[in-house]
Protein backbone atom coordinates (compact mmCIF):
# COMPACT_ATOMS: atom_id res chain seq x y z
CA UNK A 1 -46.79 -41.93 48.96
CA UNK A 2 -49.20 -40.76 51.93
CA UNK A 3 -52.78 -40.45 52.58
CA UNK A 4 -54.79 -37.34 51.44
CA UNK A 5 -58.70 -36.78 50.66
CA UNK A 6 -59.74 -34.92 48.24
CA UNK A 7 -62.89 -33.41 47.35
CA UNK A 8 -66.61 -34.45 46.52
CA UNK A 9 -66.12 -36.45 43.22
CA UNK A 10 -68.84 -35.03 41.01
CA UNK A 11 -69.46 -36.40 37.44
CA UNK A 12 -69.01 -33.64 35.10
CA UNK A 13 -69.93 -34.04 31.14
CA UNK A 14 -67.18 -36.45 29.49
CA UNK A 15 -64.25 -35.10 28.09
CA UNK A 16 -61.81 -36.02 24.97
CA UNK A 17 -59.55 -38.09 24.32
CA UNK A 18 -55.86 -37.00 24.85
CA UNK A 19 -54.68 -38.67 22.07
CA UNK A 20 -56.86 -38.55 19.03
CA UNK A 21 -59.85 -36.33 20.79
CA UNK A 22 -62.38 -38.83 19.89
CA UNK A 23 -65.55 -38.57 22.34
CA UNK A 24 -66.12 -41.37 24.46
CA UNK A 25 -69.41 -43.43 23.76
CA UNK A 26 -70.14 -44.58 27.13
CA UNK A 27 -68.98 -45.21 30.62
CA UNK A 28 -67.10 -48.46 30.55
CA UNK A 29 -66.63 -47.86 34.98
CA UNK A 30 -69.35 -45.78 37.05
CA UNK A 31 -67.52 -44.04 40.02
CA UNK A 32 -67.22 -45.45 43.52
CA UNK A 33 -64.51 -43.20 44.96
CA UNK A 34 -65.19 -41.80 48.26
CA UNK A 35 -64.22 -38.34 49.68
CA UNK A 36 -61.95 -39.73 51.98
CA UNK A 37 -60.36 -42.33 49.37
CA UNK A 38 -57.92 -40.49 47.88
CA UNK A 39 -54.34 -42.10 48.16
CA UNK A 40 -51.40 -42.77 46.58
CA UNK A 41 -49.25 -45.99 48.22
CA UNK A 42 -51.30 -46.65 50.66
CA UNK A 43 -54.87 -46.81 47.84
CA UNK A 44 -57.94 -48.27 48.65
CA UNK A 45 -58.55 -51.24 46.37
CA UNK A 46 -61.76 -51.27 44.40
CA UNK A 47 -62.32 -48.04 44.20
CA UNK A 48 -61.64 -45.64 41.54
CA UNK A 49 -63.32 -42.37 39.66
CA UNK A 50 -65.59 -42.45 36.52
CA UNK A 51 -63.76 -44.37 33.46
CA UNK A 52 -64.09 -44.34 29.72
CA UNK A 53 -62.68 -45.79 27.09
CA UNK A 54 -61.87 -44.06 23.95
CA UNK A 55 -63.70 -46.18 20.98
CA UNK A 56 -60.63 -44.85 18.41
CA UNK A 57 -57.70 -45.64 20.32
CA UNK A 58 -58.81 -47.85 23.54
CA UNK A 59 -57.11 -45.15 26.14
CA UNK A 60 -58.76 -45.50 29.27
CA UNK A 61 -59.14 -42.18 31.39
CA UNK A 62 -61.21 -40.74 34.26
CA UNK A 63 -63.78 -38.91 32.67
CA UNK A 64 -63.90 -36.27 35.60
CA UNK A 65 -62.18 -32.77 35.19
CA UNK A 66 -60.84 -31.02 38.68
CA UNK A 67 -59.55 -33.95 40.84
CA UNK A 68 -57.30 -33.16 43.24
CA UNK A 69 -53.82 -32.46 41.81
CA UNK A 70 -50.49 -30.36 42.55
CA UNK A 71 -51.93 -29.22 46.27
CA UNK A 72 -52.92 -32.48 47.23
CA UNK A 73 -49.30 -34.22 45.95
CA UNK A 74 -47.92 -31.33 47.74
CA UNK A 75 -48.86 -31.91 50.96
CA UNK A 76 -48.26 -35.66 51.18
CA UNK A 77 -46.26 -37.45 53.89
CA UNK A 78 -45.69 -41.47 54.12
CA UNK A 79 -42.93 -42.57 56.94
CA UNK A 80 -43.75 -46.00 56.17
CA UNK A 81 -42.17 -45.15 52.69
CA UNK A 82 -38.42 -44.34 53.92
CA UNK A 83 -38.58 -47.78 55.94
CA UNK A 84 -39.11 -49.81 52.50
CA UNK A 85 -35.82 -48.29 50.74
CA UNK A 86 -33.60 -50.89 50.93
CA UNK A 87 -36.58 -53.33 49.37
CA UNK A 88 -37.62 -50.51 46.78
CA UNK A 89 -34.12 -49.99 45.11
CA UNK A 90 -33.78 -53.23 44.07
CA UNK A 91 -36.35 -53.00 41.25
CA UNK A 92 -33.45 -50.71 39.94
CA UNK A 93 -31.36 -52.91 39.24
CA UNK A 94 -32.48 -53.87 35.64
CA UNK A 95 -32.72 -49.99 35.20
CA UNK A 96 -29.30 -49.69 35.89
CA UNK A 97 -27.39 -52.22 33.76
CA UNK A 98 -29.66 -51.31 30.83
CA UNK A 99 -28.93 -47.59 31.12
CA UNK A 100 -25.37 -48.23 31.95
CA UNK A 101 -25.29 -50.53 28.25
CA UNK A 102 -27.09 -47.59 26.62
CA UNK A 103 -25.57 -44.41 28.10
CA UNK A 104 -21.95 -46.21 29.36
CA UNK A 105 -20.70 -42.81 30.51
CA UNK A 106 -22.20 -41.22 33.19
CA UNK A 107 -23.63 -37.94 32.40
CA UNK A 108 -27.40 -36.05 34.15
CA UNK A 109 -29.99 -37.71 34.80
CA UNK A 110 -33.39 -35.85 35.85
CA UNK A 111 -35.91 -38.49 38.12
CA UNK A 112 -39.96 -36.77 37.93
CA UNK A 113 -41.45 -38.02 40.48
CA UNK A 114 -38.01 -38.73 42.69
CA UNK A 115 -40.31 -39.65 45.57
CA UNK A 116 -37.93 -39.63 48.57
CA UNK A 117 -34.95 -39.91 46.34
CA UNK A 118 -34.10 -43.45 46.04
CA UNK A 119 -33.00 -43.69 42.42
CA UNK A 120 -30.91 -40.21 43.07
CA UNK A 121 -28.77 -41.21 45.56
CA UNK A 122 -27.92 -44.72 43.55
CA UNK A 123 -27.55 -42.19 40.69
CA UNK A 124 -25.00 -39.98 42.79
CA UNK A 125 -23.06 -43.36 43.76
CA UNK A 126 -22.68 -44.50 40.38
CA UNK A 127 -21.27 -41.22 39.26
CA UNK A 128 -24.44 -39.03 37.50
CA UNK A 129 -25.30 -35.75 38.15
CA UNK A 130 -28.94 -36.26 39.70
CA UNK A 131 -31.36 -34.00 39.57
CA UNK A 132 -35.34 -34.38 40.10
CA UNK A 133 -38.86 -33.72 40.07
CA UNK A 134 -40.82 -34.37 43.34
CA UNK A 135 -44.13 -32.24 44.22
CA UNK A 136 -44.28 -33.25 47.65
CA UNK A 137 -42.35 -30.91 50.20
CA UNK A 138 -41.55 -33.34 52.73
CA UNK A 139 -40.33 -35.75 50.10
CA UNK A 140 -37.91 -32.65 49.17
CA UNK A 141 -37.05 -32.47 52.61
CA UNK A 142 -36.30 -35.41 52.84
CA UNK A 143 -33.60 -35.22 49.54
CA UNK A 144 -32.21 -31.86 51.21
CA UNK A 145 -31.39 -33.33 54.23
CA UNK A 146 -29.42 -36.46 52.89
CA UNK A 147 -28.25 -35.13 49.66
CA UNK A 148 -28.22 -31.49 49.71
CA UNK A 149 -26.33 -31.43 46.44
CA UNK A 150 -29.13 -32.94 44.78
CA UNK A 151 -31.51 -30.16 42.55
CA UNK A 152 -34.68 -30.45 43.12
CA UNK A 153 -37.85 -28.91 41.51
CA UNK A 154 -41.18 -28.71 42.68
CA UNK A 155 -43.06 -29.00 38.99
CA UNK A 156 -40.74 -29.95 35.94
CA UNK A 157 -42.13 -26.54 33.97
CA UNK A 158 -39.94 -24.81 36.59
CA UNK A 159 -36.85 -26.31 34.37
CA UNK A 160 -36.29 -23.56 31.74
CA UNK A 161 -33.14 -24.94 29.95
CA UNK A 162 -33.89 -27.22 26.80
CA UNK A 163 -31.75 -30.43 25.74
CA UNK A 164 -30.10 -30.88 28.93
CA UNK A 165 -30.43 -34.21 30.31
CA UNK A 166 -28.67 -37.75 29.14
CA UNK A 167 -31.73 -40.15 30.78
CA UNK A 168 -34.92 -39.10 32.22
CA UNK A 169 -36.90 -41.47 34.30
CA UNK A 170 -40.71 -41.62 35.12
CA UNK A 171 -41.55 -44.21 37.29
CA UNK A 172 -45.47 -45.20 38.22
CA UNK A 173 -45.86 -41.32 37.99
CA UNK A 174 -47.60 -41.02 34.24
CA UNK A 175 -50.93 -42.24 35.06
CA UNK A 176 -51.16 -39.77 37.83
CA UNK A 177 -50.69 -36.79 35.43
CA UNK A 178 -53.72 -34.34 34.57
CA UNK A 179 -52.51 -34.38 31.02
CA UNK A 180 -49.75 -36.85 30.23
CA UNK A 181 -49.43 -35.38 26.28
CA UNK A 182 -49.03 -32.21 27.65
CA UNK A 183 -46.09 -33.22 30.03
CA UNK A 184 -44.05 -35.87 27.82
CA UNK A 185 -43.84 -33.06 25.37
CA UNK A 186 -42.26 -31.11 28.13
CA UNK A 187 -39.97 -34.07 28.73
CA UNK A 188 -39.29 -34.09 24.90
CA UNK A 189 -37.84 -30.64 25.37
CA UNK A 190 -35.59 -31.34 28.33
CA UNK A 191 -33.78 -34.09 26.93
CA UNK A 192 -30.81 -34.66 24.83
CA UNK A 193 -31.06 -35.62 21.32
CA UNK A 194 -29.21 -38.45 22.50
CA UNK A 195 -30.86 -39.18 25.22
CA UNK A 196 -33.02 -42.34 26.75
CA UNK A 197 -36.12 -41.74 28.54
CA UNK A 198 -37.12 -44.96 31.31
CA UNK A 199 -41.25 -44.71 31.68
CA UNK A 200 -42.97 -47.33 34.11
CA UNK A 201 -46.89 -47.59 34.49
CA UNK A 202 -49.71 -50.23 35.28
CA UNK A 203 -50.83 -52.43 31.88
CA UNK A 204 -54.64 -52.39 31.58
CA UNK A 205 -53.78 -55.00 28.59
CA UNK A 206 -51.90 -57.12 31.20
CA UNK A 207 -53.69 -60.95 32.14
CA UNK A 208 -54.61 -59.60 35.80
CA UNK A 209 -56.35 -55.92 35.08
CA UNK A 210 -58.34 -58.22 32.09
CA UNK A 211 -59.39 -60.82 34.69
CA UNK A 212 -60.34 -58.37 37.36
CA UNK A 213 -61.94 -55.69 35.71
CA UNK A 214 -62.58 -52.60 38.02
CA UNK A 215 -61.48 -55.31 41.22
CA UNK A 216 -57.79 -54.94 39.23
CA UNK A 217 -55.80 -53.12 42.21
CA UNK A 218 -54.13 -50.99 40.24
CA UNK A 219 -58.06 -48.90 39.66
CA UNK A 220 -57.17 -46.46 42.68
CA UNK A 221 -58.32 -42.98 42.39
CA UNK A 222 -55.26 -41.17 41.90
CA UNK A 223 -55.28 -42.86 38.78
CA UNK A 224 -56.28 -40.59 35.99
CA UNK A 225 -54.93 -42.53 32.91
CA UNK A 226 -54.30 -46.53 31.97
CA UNK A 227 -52.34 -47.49 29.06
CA UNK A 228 -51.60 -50.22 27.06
CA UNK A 229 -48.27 -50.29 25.05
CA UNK A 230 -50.44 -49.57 22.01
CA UNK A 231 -51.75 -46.56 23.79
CA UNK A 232 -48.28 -45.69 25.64
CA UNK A 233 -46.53 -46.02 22.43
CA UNK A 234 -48.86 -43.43 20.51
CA UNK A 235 -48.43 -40.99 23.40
CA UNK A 236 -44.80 -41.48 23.20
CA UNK A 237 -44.99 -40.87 19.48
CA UNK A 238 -47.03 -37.72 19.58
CA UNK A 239 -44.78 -36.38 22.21
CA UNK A 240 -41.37 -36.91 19.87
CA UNK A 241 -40.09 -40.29 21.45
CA UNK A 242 -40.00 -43.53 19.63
CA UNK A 243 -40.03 -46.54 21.51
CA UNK A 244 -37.08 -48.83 21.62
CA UNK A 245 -38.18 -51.45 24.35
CA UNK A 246 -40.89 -52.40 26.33
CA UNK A 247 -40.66 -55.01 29.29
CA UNK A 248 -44.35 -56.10 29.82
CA UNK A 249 -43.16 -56.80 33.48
CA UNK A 250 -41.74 -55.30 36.31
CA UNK A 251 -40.40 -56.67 40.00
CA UNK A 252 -41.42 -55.14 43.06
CA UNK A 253 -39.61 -55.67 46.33
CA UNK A 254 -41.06 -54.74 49.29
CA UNK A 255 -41.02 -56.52 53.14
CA UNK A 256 -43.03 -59.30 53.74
CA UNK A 257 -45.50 -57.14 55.94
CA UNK A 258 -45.90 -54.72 53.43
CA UNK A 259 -47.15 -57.20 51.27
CA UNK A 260 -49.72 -59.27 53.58
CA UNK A 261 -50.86 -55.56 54.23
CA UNK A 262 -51.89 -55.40 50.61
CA UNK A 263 -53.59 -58.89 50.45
CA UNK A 264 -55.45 -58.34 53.37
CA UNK A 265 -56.78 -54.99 51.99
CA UNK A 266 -57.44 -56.47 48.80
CA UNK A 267 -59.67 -58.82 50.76
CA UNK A 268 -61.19 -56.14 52.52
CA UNK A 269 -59.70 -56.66 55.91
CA UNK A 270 -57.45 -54.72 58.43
CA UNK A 271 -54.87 -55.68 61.01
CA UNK A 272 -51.84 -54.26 62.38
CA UNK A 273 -49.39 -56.26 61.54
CA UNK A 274 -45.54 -56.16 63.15
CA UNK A 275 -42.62 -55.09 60.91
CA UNK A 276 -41.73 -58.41 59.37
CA UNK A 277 -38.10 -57.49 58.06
CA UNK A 278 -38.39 -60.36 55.05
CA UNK A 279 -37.10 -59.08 51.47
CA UNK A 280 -40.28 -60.29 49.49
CA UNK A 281 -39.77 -59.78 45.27
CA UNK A 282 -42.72 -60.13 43.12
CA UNK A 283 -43.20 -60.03 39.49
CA UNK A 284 -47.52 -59.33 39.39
CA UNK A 285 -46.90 -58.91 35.68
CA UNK A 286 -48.98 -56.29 35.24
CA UNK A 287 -46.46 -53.09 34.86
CA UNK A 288 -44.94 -52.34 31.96
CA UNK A 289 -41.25 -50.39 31.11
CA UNK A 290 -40.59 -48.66 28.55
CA UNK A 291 -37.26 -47.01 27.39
CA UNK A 292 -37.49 -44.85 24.77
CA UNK A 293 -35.95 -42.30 22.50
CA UNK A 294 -36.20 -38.72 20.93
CA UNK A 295 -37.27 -38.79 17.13
């Protein structure tokens, strides 16, 4: 969401692989973040912390311990967000009517990562109880102003029941996490036996992060991990999920000046630009979905 910088990015000795703790044999990415490059929507392009790959498994992962985490997500603010909802919740839409196939009655549903709410409220309209996860307290003021019915949590280890929720979503929130393993196993224990879990991240396997390398505009610094589906599908694995579908594409609405925005960032140039109130869809083909369930 908004626009935070975070500390000096030093370059600490490499650590382990999350998944099968193999030591990295090399830097496959040499730093170039800069103290005041640390953002979430709003990223830099080309710019990104030290990466590795892991020569077992091919997980790619900062190699730097201590980058700004739960105070820096806490404190973020984006406007400009709240003014793209109407583009944003259409990418739910193939969400919905698989969920609604899988799960036809609607039961609780628990967002991480809820953001300003968008998927909630759809989620309230269409009969779920919705509850999330969002770290950010204006986001959560946000949600408590327009939905005050809505339970919200700060950090998902604050939920203490077990087995509780029918579908849990994580959208473009995993490869933000200081230790994904850690937290899907979390997730493991807050779902339903019978539950689906809906994951969406970038796909370092996809055609455009293999063409442009570290230029690939999902390498931001708030990036800490980027799967494949081989690698996704392990984690999911190790954390008690088995994978039932993965779409190795995702839309993205957004207004038409969001998007020149981007391009002329990505070019490495800067204008104001007026609010161009144009529904724009792309399909970059370079996210992946994933819905899976508990083993």
């Amino acid at each position: 969401m908004g626009r935070k910088p975070c500390g000096e990015l030093s370059a600490p000795p490499l650590r382990n692989c999350i998944l099968c703790d193999s030591v990295p044999d090399g830097i496959l990415y040499r730093s170039n973040a800069k103290k005041s490059s640390y953002f979430v929507t709003r990223a830099p392009f080309h710019s990104h912390t030290e990466l590795v790959r892991c020569p077992a498994c091919g997980l790619v992962y900062s190699s730097q311990t201590g980058l700004p985490g739960k105070e820096y997500y806490k404190k973020m603010k984006d406007e400009t967000y709240l003014r793209e909802e109407k583009y944003r919740v259409r990418a739910f839409a193939e969400f919905w009517k698989t969920i609604e196939r899988l799960n036809a009655v609607p039961g609780r549903i628990l967002d991480v990562g809820a953001g300003a709410g968008f998927l909630l409220y759809q989620a309230r309209m269409k009969g779920w109880k919705a509850e999330g996860v969002e770290p950010s307290e204006w986001a959560r003021g946000i949600i408590a102003g327009r939905e005050p019915e809505i339970r919200m949590y700060e950090d998902m280890f604050q939920i203490k029941s077990e087995r509780v929720y029918d579908v849990i979503s994580i959208m473009d929130v995993i490869e933000h996490m200081e230790n994904p393993l850690v937290c899907m196993k979390k997730i493991r224990a807050l779902i339903k036996d019978s539950g689906y879990l809906y994951l969406t991240t970038p796909n370092i396997m996809s055609l455009p992060a293999r063409l442009l390398g570290k230029h690939w505009w999902s390498m931001i610094p708030a990036h800490i991990y980027y799967f494949s589906p081989r690698t996704l599908t392990s984690l999911l694995k190790q954390s008690g999920f088995s994978v039932i579908r993965i779409e190795i594409s995702c839309v993205r609405g957004l207004p038409l000046d969001s998007w020149l925005d981007r391009i002329l960032r990505f070019a490495g140039l800067s204008f104001e630009l007026p609010e161009i109130d144009l529904p724009v869809t792309v399909n970059l083909r370079d996210q992946m979905g994933i819905y899976a369930r508990p083993i």
